[in-house]
PDB file of N, CA and C in Angstrom:
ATOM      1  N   UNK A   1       4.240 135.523 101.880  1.00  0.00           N
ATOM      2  CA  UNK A   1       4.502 135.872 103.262  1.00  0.00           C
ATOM      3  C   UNK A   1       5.876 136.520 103.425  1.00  0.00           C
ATOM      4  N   UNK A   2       6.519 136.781 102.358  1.00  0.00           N
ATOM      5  CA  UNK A   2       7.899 137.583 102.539  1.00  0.00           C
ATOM      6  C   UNK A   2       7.847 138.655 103.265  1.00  0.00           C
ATOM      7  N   UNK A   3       6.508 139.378 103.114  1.00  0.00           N
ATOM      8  CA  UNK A   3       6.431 140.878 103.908  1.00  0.00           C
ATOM      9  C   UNK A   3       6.480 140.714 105.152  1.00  0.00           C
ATOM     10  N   UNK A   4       6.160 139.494 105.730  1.00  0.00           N
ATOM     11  CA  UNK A   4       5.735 139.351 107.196  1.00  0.00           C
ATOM     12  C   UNK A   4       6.946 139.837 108.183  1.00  0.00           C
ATOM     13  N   UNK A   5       6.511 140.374 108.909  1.00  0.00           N
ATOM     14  CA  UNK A   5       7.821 140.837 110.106  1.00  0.00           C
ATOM     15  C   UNK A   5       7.725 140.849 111.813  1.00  0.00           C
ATOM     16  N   UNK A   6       8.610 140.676 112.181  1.00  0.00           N
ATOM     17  CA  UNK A   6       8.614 140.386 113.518  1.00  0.00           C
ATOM     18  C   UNK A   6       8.812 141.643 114.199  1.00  0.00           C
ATOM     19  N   UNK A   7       7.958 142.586 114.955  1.00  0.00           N
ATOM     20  CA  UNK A   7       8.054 144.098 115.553  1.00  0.00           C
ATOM     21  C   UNK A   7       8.635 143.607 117.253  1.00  0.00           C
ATOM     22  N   UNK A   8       9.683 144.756 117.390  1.00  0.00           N
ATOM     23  CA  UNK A   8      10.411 144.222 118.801  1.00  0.00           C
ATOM     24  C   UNK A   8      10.760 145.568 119.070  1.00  0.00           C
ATOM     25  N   UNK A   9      11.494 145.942 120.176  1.00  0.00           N
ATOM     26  CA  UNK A   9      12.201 147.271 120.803  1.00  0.00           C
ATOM     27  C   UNK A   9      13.054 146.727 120.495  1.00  0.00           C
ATOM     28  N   UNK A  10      14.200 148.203 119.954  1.00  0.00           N
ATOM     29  CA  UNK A  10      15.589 148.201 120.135  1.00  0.00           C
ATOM     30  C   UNK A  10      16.153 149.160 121.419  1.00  0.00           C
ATOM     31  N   UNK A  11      16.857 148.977 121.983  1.00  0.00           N
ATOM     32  CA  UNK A  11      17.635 149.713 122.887  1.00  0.00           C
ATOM     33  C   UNK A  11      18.705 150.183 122.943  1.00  0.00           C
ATOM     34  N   UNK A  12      19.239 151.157 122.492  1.00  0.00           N
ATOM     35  CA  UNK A  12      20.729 151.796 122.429  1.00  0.00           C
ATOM     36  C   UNK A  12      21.464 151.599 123.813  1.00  0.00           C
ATOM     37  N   UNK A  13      23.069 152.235 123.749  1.00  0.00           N
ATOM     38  CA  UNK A  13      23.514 152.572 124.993  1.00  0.00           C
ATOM     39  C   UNK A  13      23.488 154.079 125.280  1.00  0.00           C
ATOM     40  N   UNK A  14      22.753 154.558 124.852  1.00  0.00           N
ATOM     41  CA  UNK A  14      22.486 155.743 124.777  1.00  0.00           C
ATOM     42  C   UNK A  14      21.037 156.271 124.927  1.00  0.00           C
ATOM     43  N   UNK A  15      20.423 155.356 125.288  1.00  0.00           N
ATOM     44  CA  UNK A  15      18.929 155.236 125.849  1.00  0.00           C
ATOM     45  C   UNK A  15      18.015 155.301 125.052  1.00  0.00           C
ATOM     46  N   UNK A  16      18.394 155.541 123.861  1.00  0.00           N
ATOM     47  CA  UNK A  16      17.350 155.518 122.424  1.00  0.00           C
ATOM     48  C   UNK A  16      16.252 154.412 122.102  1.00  0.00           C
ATOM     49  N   UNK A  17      15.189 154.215 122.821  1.00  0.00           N
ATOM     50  CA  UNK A  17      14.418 152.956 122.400  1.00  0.00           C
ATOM     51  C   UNK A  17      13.361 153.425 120.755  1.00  0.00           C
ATOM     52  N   UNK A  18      13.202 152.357 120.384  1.00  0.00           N
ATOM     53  CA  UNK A  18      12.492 152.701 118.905  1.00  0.00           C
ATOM     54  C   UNK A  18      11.895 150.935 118.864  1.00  0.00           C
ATOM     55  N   UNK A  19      10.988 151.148 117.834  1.00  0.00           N
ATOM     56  CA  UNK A  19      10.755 149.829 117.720  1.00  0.00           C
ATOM     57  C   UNK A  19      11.368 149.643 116.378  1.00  0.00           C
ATOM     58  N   UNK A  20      11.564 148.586 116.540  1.00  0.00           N
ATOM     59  CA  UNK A  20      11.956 147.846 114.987  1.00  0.00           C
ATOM     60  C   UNK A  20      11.485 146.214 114.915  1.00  0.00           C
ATOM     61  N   UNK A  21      11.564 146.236 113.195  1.00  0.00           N
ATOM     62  CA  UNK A  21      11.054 145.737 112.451  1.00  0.00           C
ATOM     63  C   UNK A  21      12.092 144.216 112.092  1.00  0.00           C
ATOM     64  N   UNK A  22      11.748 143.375 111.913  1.00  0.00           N
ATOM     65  CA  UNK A  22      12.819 141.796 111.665  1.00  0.00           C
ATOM     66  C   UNK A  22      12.184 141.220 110.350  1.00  0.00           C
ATOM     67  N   UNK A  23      12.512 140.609 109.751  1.00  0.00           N
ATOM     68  CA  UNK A  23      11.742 140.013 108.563  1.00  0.00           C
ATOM     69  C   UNK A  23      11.692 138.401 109.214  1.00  0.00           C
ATOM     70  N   UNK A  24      10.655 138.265 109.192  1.00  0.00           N
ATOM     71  CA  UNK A  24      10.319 137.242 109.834  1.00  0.00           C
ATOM     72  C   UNK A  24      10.363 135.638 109.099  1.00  0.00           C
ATOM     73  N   UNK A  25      10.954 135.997 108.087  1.00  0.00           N
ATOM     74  CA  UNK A  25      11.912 134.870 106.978  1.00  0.00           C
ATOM     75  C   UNK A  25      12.830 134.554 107.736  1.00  0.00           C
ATOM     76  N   UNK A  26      13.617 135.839 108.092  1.00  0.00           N
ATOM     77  CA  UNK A  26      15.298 135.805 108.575  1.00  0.00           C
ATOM     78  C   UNK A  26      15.568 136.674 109.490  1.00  0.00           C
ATOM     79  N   UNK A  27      15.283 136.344 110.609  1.00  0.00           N
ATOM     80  CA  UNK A  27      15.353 137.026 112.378  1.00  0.00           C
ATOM     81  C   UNK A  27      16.334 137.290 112.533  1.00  0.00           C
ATOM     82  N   UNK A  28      16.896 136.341 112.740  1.00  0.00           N
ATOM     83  CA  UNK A  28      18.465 136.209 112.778  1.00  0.00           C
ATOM     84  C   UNK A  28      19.243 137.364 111.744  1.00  0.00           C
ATOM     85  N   UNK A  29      19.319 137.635 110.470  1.00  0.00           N
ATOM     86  CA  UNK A  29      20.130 138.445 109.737  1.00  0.00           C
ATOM     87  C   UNK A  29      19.433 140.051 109.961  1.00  0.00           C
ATOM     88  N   UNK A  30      17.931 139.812 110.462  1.00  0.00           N
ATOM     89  CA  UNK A  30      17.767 141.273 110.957  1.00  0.00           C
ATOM     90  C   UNK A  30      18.123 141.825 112.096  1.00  0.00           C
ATOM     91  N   UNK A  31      18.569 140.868 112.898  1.00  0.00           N
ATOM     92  CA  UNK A  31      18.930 140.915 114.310  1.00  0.00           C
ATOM     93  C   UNK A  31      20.359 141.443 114.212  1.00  0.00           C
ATOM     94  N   UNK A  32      21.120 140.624 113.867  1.00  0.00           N
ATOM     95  CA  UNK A  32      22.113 141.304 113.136  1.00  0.00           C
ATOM     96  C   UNK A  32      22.327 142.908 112.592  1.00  0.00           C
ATOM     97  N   UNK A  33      21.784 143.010 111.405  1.00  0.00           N
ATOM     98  CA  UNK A  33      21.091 144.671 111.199  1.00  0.00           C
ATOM     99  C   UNK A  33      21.089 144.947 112.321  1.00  0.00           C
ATOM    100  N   UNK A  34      19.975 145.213 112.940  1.00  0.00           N
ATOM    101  CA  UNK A  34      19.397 146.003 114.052  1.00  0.00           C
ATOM    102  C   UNK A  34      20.729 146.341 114.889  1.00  0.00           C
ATOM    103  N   UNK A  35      21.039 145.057 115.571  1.00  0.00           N
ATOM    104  CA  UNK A  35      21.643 145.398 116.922  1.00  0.00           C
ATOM    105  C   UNK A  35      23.406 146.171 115.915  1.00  0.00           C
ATOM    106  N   UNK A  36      23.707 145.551 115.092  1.00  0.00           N
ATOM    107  CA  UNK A  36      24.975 146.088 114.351  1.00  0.00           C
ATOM    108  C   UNK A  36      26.212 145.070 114.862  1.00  0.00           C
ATOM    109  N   UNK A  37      26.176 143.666 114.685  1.00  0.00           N
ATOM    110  CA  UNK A  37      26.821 142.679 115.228  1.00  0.00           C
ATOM    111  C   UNK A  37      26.754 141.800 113.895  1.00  0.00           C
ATOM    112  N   UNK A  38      27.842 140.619 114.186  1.00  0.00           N
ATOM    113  CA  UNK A  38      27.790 139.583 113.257  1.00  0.00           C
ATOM    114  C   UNK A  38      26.972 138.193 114.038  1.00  0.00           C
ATOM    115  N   UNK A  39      27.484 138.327 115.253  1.00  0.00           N
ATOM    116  CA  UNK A  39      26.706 136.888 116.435  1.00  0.00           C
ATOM    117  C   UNK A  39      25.637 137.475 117.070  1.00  0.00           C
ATOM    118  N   UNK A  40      24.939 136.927 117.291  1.00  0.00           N
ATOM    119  CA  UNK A  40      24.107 137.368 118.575  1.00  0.00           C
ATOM    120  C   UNK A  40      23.874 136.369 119.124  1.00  0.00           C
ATOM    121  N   UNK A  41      22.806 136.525 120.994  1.00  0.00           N
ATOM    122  CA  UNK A  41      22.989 135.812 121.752  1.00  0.00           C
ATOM    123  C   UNK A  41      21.903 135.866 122.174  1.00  0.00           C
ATOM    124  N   UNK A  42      21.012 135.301 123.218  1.00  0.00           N
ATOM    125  CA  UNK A  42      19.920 135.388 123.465  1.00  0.00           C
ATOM    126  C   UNK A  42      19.976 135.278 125.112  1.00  0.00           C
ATOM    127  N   UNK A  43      19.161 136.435 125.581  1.00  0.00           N
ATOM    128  CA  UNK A  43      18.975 136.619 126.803  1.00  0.00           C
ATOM    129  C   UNK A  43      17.262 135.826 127.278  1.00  0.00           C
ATOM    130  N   UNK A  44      17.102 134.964 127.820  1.00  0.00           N
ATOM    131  CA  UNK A  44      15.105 134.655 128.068  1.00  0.00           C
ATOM    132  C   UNK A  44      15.340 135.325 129.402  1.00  0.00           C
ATOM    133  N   UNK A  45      14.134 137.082 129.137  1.00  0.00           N
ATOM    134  CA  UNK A  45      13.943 137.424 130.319  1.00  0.00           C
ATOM    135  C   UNK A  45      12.837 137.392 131.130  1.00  0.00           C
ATOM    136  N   UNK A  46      11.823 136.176 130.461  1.00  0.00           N
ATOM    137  CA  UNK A  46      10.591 135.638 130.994  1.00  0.00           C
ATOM    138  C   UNK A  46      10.713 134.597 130.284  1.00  0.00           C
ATOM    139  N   UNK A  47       9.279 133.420 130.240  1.00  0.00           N
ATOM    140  CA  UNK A  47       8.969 132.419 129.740  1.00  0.00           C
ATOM    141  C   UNK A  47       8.420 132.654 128.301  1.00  0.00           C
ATOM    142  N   UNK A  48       8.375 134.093 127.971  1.00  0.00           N
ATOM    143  CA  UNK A  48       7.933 134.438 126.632  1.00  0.00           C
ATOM    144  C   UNK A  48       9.087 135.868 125.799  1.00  0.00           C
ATOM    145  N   UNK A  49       9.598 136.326 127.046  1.00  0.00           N
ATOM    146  CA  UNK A  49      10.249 137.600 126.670  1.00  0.00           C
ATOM    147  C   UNK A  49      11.926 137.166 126.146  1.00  0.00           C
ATOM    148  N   UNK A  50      12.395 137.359 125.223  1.00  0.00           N
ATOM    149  CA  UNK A  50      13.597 137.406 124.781  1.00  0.00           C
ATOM    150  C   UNK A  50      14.029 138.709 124.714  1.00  0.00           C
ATOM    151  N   UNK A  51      15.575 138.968 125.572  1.00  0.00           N
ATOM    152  CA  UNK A  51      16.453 140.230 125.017  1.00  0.00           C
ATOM    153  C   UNK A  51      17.862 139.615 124.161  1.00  0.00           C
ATOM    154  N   UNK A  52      17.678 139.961 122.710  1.00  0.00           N
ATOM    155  CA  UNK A  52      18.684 139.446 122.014  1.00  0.00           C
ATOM    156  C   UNK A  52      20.022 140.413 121.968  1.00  0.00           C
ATOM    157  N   UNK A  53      21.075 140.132 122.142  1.00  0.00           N
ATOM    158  CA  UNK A  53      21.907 140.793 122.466  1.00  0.00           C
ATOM    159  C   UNK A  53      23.526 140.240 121.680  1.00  0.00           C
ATOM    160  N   UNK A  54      24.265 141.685 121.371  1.00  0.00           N
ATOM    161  CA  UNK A  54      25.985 141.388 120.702  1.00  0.00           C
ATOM    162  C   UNK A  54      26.488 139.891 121.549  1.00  0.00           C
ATOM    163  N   UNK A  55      26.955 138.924 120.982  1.00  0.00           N
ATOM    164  CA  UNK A  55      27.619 138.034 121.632  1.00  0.00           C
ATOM    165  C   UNK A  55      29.211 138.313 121.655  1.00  0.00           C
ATOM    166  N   UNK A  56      29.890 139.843 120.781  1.00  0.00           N
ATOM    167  CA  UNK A  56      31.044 140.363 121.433  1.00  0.00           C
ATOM    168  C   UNK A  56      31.046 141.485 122.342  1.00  0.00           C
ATOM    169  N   UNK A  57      29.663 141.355 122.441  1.00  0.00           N
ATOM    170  CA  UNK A  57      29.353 142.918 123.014  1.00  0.00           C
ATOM    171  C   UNK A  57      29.693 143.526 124.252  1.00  0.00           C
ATOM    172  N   UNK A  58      29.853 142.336 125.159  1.00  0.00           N
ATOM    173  CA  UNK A  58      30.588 142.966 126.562  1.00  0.00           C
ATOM    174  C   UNK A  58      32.178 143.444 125.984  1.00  0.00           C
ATOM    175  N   UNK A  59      32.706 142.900 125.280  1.00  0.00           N
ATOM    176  CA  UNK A  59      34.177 143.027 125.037  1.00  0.00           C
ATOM    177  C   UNK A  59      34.672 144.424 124.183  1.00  0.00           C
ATOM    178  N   UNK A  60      33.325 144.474 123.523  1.00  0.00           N
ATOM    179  CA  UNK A  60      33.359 145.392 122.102  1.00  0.00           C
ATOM    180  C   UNK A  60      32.844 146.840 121.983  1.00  0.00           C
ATOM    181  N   UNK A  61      31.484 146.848 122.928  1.00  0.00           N
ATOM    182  CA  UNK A  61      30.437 147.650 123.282  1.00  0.00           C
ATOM    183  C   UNK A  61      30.607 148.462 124.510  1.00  0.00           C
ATOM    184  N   UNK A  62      29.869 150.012 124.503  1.00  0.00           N
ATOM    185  CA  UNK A  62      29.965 150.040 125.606  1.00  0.00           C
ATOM    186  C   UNK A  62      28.767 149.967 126.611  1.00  0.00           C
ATOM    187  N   UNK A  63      28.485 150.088 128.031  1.00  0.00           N
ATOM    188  CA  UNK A  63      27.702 149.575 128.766  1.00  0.00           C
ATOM    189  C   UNK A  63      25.825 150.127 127.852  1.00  0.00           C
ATOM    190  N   UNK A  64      25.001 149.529 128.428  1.00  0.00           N
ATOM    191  CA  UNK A  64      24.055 149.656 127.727  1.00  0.00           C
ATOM    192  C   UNK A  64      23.042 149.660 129.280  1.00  0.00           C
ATOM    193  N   UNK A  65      23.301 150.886 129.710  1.00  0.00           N
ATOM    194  CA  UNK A  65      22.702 150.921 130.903  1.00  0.00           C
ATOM    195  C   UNK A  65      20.743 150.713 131.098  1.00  0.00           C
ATOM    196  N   UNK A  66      20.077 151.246 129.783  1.00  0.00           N
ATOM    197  CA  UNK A  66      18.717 150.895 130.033  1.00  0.00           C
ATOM    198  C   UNK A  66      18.916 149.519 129.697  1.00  0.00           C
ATOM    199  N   UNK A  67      19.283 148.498 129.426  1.00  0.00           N
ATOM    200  CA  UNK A  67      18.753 147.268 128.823  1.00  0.00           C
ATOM    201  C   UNK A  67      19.038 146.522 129.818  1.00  0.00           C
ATOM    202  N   UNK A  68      20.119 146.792 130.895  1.00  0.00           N
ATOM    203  CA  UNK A  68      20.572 146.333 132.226  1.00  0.00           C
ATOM    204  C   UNK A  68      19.740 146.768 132.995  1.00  0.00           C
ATOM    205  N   UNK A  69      19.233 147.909 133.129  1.00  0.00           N
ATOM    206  CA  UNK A  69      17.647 147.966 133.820  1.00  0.00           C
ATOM    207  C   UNK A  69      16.488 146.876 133.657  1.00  0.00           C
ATOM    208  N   UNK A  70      16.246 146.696 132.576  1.00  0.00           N
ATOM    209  CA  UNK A  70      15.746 146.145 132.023  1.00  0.00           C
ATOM    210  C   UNK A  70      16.063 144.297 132.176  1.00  0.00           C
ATOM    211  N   UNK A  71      16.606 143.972 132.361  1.00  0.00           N
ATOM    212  CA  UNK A  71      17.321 143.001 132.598  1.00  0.00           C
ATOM    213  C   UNK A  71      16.818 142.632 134.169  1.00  0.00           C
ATOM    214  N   UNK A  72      17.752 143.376 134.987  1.00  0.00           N
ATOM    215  CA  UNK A  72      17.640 143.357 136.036  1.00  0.00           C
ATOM    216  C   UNK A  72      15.833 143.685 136.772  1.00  0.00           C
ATOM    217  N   UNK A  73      15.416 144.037 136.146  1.00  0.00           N
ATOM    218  CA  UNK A  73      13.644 144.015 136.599  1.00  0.00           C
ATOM    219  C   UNK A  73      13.116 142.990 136.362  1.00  0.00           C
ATOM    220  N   UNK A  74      13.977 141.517 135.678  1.00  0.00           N
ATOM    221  CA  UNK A  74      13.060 140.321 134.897  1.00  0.00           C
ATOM    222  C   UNK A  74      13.634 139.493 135.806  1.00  0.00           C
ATOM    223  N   UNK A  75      14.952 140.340 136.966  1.00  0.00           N
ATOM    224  CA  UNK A  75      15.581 139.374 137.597  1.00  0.00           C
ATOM    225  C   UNK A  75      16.849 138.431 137.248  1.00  0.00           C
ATOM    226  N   UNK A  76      17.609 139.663 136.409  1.00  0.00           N
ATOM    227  CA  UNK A  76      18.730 139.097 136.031  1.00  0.00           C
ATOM    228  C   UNK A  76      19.887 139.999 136.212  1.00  0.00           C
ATOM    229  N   UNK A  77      19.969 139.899 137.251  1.00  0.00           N
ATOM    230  CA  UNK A  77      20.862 140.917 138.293  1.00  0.00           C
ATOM    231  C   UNK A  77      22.290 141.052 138.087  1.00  0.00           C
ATOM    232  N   UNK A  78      23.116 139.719 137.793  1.00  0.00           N
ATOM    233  CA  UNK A  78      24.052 139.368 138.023  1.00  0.00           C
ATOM    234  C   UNK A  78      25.193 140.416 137.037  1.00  0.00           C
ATOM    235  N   UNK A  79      24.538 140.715 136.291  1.00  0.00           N
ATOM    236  CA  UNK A  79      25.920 141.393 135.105  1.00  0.00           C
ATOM    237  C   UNK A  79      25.179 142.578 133.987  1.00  0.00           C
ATOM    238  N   UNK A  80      26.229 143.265 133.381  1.00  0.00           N
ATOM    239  CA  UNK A  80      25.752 144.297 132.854  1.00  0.00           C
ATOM    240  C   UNK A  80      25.545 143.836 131.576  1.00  0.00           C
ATOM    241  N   UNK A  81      24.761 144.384 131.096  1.00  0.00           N
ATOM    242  CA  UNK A  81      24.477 144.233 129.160  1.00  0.00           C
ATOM    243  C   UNK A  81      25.498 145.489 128.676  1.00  0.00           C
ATOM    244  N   UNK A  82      25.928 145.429 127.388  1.00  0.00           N
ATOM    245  CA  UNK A  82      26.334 145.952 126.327  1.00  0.00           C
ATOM    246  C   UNK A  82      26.475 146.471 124.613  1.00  0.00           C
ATOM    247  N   UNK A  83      26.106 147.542 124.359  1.00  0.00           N
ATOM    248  CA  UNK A  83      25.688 147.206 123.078  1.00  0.00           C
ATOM    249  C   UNK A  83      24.813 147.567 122.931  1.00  0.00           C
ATOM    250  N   UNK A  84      23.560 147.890 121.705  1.00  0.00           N
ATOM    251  CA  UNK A  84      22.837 147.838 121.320  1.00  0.00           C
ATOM    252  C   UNK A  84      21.753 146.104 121.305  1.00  0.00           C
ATOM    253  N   UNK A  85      20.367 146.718 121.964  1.00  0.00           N
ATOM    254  CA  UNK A  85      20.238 145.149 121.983  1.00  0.00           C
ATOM    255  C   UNK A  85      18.417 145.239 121.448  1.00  0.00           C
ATOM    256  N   UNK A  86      18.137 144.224 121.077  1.00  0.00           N
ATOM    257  CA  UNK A  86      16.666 144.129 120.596  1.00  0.00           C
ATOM    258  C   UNK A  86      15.410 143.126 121.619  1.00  0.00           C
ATOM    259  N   UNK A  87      14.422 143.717 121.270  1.00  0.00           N
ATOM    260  CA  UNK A  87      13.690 142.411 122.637  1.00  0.00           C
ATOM    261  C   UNK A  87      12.374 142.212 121.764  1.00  0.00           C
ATOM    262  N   UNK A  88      12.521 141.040 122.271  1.00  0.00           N
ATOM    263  CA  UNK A  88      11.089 140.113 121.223  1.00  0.00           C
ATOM    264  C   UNK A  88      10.130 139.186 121.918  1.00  0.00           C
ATOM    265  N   UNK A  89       9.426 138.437 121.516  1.00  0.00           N
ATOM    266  CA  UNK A  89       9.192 137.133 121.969  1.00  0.00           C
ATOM    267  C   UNK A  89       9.255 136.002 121.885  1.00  0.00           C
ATOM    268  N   UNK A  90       8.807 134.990 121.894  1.00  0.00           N
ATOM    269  CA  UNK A  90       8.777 133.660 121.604  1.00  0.00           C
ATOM    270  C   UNK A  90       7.820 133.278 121.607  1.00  0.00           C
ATOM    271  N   UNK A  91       7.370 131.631 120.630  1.00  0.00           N
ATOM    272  CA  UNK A  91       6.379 130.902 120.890  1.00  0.00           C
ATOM    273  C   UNK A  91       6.227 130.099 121.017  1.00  0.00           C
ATOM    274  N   UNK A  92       6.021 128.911 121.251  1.00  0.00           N
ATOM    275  CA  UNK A  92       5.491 127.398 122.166  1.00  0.00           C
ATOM    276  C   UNK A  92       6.729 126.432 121.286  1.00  0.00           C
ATOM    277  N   UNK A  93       7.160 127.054 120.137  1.00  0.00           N
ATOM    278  CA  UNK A  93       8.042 125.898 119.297  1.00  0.00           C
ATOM    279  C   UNK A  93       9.531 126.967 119.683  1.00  0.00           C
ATOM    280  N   UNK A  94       9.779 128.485 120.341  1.00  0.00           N
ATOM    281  CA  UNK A  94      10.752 129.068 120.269  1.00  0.00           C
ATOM    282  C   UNK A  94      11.074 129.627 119.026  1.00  0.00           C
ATOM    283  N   UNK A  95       9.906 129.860 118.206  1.00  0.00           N
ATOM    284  CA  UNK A  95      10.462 130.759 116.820  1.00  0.00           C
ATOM    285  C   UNK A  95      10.171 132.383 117.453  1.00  0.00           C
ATOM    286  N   UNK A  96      10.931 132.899 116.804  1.00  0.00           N
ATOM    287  CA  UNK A  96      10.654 134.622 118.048  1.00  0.00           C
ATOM    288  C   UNK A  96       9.080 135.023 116.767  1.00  0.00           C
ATOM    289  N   UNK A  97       9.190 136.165 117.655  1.00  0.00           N
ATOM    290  CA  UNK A  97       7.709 136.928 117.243  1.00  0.00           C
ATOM    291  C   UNK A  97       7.374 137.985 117.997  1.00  0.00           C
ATOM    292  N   UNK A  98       6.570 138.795 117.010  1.00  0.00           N
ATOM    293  CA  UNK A  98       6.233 140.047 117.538  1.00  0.00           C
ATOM    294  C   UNK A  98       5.960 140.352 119.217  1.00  0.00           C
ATOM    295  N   UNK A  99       6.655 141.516 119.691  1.00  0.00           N
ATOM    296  CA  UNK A  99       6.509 141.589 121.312  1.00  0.00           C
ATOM    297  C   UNK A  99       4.809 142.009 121.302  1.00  0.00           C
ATOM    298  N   UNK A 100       4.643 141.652 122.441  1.00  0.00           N
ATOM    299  CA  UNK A 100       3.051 141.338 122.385  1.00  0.00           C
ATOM    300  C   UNK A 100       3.001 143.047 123.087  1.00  0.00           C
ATOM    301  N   UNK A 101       1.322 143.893 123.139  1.00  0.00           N
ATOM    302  CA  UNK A 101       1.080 145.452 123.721  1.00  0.00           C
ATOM    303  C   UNK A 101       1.907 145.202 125.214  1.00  0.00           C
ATOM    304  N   UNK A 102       1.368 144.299 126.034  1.00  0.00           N
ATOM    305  CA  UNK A 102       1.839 144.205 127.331  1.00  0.00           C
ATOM    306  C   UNK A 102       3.209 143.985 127.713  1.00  0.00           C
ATOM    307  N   UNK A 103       3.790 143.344 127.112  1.00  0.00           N
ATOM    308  CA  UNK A 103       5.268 143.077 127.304  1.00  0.00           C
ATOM    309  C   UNK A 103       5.938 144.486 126.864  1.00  0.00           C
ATOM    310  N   UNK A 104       5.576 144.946 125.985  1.00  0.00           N
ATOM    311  CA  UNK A 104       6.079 146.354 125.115  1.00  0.00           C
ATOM    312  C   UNK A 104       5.938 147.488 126.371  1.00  0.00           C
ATOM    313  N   UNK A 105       4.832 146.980 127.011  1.00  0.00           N
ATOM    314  CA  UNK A 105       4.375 148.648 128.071  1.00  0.00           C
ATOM    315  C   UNK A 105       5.337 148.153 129.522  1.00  0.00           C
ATOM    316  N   UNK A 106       5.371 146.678 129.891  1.00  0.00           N
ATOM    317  CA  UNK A 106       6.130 146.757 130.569  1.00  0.00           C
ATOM    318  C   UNK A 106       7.936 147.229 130.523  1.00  0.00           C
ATOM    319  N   UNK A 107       8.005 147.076 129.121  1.00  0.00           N
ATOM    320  CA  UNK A 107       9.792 147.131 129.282  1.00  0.00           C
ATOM    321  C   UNK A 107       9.607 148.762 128.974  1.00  0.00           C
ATOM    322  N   UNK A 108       8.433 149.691 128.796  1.00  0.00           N
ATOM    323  CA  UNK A 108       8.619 150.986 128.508  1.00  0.00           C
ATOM    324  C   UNK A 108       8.429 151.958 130.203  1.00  0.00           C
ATOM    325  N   UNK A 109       7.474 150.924 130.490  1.00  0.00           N
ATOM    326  CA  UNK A 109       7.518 151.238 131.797  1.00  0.00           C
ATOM    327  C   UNK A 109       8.526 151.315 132.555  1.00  0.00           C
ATOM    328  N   UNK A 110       9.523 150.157 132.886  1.00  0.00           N
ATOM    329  CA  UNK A 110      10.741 149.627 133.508  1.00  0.00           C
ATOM    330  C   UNK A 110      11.920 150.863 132.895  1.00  0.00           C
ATOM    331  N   UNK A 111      12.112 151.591 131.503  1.00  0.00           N
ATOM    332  CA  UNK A 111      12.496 152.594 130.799  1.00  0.00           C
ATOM    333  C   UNK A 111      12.139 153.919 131.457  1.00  0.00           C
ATOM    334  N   UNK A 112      10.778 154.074 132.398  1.00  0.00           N
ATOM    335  CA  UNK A 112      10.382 155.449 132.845  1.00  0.00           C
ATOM    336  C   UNK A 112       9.507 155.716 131.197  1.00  0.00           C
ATOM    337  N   UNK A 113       8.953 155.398 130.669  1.00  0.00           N
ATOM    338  CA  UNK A 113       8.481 155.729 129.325  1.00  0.00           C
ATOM    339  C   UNK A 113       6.998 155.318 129.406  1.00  0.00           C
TER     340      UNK A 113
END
């Protein structure tokens, strides 16, 4: 099961969405990869939707205006995202996992995509 991988959107601050790929051994060190951070942090922007995000990234990054769209459509109004950030899911124990078709069309939707 080494091959197995966790498929999620990445989001630039530069509006670049792509999907990417996590090794689903080690989320966490692909998360890392992906977003280009040493910490990360976890945003729950539903009861299933995770946006994982730089935990220096407000300080470090600059604004990451689609993912704050994005954010703010799940109802999380209060503050801006930064950084490069990745979005996934979760499952009944909180191990992440592949973003499901529907969750994917909504955050592409919420993108204008």
């Amino acid at each position: 099961m080494s091959d197995a991988v966790v498929k999620g959107l990445k989001i630039t601050p530069d509006g670049e969405v792509d999907d990417v790929e996590l090794p689903a051994a080690n989320t966490t060190k692909g998360l890392h990869r992906a977003i280009g951070c040493q910490r990360v942090d976890v945003v729950r922007l539903t009861t299933r939707v995770d946006m994982w995000i730089d935990e220096e990234g407000l300080d470090t990054a600059p604004a990451n205006q689609p993912a704050t769209a994005v954010a703010q459509a799940f109802g999380w109004v209060w503050q801006s995202y930064h950084g490069t950030v990745v979005i996934t899911e979760f499952d009944d124990e909180g191990k992440t996992t592949s973003l499901s078709a529907g969750a994917r069309a909504r955050v592409l939707e919420i993108l204008g995509g």
